[in-house]
Protein backbone atom coordinates (compact mmCIF):
# COMPACT_ATOMS: atom_id res chain seq x y z
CA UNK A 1 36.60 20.39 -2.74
CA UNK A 2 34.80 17.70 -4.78
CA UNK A 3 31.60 17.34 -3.92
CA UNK A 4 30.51 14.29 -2.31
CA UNK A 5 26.60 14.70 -2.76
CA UNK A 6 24.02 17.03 -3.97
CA UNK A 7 20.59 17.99 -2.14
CA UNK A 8 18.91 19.03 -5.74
CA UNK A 9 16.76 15.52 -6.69
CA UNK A 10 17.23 14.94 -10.33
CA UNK A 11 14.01 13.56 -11.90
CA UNK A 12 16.03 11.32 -14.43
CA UNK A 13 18.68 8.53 -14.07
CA UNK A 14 22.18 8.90 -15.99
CA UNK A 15 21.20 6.79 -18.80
CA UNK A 16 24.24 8.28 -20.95
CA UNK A 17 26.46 8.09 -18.70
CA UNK A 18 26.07 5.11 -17.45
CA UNK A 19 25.83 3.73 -21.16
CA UNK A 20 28.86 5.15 -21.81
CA UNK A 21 30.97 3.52 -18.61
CA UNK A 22 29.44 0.45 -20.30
CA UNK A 23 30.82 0.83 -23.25
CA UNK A 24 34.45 1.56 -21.68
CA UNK A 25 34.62 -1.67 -19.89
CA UNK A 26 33.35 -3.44 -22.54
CA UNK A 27 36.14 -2.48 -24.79
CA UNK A 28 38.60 -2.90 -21.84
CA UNK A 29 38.28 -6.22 -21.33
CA UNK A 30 37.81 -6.80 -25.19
CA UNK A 31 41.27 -5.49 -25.48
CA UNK A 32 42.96 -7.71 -22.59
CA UNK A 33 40.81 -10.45 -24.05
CA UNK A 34 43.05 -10.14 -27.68
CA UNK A 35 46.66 -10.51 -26.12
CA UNK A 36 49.55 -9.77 -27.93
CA UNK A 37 46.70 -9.46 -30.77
CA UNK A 38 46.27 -5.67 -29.08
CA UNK A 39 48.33 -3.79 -30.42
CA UNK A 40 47.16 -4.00 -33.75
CA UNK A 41 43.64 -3.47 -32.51
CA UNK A 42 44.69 0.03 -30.65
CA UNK A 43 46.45 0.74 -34.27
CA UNK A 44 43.54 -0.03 -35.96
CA UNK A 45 40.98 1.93 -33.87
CA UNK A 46 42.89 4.43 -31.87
CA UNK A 47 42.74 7.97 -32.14
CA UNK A 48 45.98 10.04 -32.31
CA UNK A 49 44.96 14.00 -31.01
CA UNK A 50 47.14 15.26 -33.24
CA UNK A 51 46.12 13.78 -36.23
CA UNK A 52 42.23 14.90 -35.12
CA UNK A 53 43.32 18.60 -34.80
CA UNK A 54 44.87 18.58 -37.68
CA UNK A 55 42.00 17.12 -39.47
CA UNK A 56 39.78 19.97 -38.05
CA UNK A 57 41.82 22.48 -39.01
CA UNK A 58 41.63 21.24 -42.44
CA UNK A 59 45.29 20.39 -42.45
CA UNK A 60 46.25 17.84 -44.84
CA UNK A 61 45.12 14.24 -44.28
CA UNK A 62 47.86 11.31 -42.88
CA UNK A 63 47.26 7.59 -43.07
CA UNK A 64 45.64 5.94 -40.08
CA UNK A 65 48.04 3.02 -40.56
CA UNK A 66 50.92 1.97 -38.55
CA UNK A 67 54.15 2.08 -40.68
CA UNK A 68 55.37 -0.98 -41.39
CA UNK A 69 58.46 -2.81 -39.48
């Protein structure tokens, strides 16, 4: 079951968190905001999990770039 509430009182507010779920819909709406204009920003700042394992594993090193059309 997922808890619904917790009876320990926390002495400090989610400041991270919270900044963080800013941040998120921030971006969100920044993306809707650029239209068709999206795609490029998703290829331009998006994070492919492969390519970051690889990278840790100190595999060799791809271009970030989308190939072109």
């Amino acid at each position: 079951m997922i808890p619904l509430k917790d009876d320990l009182p926390t002495r400090t507010a989610p400041v991270v968190t919270i900044g963080l779920i800013a941040v998120n819909i921030v971006v969100f709406f920044y993306e809707i905001s650029l239209g068709p204009a999206a795609e490029e920003f998703i290829f331009a700042f998006g994070a492919i999990p492969a390519n970051l394992v690889r990278g840790l594993e100190g595999g060799r090193r791809r271009s970030w770039r989308r190939p072109a059309s």
